[in-house]
N, C-alpha and C. Protein backbone atom coordinates (compact mmCIF):
# COMPACT_ATOMS: atom_id res chain seq x y z
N UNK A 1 0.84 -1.17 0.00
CA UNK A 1 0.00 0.00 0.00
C UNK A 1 0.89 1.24 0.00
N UNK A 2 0.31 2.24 -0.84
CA UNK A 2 1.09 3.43 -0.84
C UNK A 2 1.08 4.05 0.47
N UNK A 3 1.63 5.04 1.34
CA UNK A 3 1.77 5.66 2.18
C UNK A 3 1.23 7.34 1.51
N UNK A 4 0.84 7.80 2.91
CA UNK A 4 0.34 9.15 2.92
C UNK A 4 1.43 10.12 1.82
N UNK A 5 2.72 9.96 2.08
CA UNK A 5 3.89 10.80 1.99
C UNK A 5 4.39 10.61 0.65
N UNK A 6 4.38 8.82 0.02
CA UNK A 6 4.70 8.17 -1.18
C UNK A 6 3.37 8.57 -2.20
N UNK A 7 2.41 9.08 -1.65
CA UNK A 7 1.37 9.44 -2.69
C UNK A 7 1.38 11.35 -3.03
N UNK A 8 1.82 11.72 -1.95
CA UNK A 8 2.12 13.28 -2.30
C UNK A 8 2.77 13.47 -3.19
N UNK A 9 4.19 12.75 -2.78
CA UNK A 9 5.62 12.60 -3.70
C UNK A 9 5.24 12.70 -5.20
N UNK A 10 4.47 11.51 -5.15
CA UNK A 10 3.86 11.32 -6.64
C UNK A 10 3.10 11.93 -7.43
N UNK A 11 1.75 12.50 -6.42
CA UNK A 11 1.25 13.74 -7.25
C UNK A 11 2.10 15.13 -7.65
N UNK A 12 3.00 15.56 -6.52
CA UNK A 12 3.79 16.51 -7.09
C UNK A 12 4.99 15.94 -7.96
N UNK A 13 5.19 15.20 -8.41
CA UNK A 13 6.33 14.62 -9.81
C UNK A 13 5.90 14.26 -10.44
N UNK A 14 4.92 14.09 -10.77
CA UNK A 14 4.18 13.14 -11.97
C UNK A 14 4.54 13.92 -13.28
N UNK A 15 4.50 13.26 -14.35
CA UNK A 15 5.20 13.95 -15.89
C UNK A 15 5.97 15.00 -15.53
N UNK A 16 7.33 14.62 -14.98
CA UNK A 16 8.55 15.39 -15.37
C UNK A 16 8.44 16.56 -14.54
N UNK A 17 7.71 16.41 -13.19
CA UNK A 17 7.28 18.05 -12.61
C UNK A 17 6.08 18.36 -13.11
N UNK A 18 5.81 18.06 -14.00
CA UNK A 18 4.70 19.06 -14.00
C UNK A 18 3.48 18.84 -14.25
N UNK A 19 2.96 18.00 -13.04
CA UNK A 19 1.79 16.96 -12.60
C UNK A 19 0.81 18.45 -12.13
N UNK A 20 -0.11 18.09 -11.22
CA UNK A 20 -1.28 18.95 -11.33
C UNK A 20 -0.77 20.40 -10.13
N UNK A 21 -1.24 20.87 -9.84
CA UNK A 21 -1.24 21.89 -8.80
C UNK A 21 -0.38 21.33 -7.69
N UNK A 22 0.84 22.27 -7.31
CA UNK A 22 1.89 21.83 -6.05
C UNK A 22 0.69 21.42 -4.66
N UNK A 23 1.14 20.74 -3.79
CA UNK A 23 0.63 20.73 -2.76
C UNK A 23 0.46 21.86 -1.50
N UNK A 24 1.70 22.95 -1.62
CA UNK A 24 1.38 24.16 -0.97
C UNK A 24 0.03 24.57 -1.10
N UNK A 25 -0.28 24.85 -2.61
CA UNK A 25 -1.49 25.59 -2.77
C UNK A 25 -2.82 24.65 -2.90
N UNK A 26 -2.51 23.36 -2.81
CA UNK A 26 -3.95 22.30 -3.33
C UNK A 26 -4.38 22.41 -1.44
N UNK A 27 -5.53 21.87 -1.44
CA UNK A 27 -6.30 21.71 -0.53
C UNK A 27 -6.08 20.29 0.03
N UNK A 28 -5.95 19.93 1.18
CA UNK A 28 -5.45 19.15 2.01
C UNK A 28 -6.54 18.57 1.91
N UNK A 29 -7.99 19.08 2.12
CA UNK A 29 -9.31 17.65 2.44
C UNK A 29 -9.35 17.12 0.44
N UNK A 30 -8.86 17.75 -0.06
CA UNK A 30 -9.11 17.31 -2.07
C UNK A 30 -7.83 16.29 -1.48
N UNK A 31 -6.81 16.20 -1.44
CA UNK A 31 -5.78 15.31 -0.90
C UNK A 31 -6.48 14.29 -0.11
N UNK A 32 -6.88 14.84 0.94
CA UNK A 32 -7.63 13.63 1.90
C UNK A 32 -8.35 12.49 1.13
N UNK A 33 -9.23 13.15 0.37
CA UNK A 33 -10.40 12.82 0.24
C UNK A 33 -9.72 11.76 -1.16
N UNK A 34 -8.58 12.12 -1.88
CA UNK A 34 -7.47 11.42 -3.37
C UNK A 34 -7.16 10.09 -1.81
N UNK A 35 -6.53 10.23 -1.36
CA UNK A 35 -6.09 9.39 -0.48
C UNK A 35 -6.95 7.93 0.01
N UNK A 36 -8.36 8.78 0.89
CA UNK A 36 -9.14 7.99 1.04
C UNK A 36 -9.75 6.57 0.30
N UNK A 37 -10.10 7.65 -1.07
CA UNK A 37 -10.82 6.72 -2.01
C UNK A 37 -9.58 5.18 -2.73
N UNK A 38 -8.20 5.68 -2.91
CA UNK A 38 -7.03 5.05 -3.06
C UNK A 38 -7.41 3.71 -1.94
N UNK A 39 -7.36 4.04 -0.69
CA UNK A 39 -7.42 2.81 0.03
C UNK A 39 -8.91 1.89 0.08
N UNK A 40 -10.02 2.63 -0.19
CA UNK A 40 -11.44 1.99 -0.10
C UNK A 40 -11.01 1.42 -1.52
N UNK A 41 -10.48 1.62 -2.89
CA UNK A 41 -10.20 0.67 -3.87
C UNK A 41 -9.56 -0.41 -3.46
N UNK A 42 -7.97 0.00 -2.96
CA UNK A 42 -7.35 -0.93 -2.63
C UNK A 42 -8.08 -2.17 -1.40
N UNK A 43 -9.03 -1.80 -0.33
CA UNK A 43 -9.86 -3.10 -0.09
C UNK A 43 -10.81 -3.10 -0.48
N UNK A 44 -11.60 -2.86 -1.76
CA UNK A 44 -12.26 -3.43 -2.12
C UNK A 44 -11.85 -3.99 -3.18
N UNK A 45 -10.84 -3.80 -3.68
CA UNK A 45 -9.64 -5.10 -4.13
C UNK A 45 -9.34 -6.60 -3.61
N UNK A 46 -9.09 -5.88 -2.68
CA UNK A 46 -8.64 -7.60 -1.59
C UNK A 46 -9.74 -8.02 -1.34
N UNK A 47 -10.93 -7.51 -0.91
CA UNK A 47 -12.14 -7.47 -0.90
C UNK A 47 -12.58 -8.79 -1.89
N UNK A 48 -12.43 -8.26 -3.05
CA UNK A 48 -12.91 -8.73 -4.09
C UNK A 48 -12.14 -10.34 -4.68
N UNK A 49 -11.19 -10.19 -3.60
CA UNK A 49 -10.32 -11.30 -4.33
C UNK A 49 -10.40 -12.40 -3.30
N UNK A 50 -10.75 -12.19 -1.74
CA UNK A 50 -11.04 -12.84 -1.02
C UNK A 50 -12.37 -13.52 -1.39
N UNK A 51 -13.55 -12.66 -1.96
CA UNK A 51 -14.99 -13.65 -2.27
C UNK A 51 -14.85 -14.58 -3.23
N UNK A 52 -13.80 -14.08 -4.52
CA UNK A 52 -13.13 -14.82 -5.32
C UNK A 52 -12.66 -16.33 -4.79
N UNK A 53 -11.73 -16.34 -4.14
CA UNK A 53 -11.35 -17.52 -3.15
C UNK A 53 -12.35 -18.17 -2.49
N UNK A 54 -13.06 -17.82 -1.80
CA UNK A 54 -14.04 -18.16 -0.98
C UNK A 54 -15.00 -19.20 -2.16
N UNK A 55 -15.35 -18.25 -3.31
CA UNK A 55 -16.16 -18.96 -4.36
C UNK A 55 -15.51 -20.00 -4.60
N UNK A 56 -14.72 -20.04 -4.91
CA UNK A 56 -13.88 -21.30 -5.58
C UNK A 56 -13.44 -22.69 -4.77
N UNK A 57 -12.83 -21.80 -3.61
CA UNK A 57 -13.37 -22.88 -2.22
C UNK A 57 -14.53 -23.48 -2.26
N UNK A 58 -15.45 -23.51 -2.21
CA UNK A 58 -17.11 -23.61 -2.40
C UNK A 58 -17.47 -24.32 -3.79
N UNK A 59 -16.91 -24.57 -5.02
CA UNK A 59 -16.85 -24.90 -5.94
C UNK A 59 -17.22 -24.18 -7.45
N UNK A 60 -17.36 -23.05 -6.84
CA UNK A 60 -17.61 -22.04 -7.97
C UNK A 60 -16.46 -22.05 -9.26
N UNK A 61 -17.30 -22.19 -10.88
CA UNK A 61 -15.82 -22.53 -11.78
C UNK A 61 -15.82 -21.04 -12.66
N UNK A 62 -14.56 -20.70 -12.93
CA UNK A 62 -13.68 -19.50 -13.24
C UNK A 62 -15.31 -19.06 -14.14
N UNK A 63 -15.41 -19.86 -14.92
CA UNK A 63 -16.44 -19.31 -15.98
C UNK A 63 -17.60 -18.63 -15.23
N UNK A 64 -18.28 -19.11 -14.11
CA UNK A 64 -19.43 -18.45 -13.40
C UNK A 64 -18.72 -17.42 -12.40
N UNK A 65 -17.31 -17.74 -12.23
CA UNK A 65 -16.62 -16.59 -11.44
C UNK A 65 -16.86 -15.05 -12.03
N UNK A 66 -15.85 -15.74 -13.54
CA UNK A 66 -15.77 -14.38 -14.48
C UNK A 66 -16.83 -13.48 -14.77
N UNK A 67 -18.15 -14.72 -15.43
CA UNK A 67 -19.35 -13.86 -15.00
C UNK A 67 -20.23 -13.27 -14.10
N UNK A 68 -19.80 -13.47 -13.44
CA UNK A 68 -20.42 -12.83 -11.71
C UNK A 68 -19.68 -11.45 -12.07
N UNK A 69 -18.30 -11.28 -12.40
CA UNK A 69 -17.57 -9.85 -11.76
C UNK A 69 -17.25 -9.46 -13.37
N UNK A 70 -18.13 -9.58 -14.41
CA UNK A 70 -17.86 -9.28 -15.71
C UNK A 70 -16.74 -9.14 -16.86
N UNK A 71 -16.03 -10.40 -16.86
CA UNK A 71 -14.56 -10.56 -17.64
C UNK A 71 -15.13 -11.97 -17.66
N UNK A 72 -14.29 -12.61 -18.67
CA UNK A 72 -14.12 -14.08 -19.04
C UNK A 72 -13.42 -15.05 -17.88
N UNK A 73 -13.85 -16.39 -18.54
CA UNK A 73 -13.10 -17.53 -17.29
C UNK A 73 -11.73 -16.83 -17.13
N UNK A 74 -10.96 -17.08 -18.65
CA UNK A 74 -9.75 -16.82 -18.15
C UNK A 74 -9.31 -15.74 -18.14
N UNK A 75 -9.65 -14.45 -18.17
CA UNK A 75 -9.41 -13.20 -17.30
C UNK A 75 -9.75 -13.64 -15.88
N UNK A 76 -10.72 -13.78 -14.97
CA UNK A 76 -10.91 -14.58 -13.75
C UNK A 76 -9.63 -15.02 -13.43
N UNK A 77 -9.50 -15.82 -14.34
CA UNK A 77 -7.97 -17.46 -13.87
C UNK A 77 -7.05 -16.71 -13.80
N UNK A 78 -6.94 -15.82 -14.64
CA UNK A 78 -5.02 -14.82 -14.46
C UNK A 78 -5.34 -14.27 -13.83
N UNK A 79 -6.22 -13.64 -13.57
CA UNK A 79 -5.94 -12.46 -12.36
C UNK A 79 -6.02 -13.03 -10.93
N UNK A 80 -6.80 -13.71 -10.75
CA UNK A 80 -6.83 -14.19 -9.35
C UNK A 80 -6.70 -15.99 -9.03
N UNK A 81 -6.06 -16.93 -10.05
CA UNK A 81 -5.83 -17.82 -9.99
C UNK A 81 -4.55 -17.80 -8.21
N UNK A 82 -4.04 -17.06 -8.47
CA UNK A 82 -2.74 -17.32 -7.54
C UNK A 82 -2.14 -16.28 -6.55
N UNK A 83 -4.16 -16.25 -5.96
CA UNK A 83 -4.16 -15.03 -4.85
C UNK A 83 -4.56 -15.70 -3.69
């Protein structure tokens, strides 16, 4: 997971410097709020990969996987075969 400090870094360097508005002048809750949503993806990522498992545990096959979360069996199988 990115860190508070590793995601600033990044918005202020992004393309060569000259990514969006410095952080002096941007608004700390627009930051907050970039931040926030970053981690509610990131678990509803893991999120998503744990029901994955769980299904499959249970006997659910890639093909009714894939279609449950809208991609093919084997989009399903690569992405979360070996999570």
């Amino acid at each position: 997971m990115v860190t508070d400090e590793e995601l600033a870094n990044w918005i202020e360097n992004t393309n060569d410097g000259e990514g969006p508005t410095p952080l002096s002048t941007t608004e700390r809750s627009d930051l907050d709020r970039l931040i926030a949503a970053l981690r509610q993806r990131d678990q509803a990522e893991n999120d998503l990969a744990d029901a994955v498992l769980d299904a499959r545990t249970r006997g659910a096959s890639w093909a009714v996987i894939g279609a449950t979360i809208g991609m093919t069996r084997q989009g399903a199988h690569k992405k979360y075969a070996n999570t």
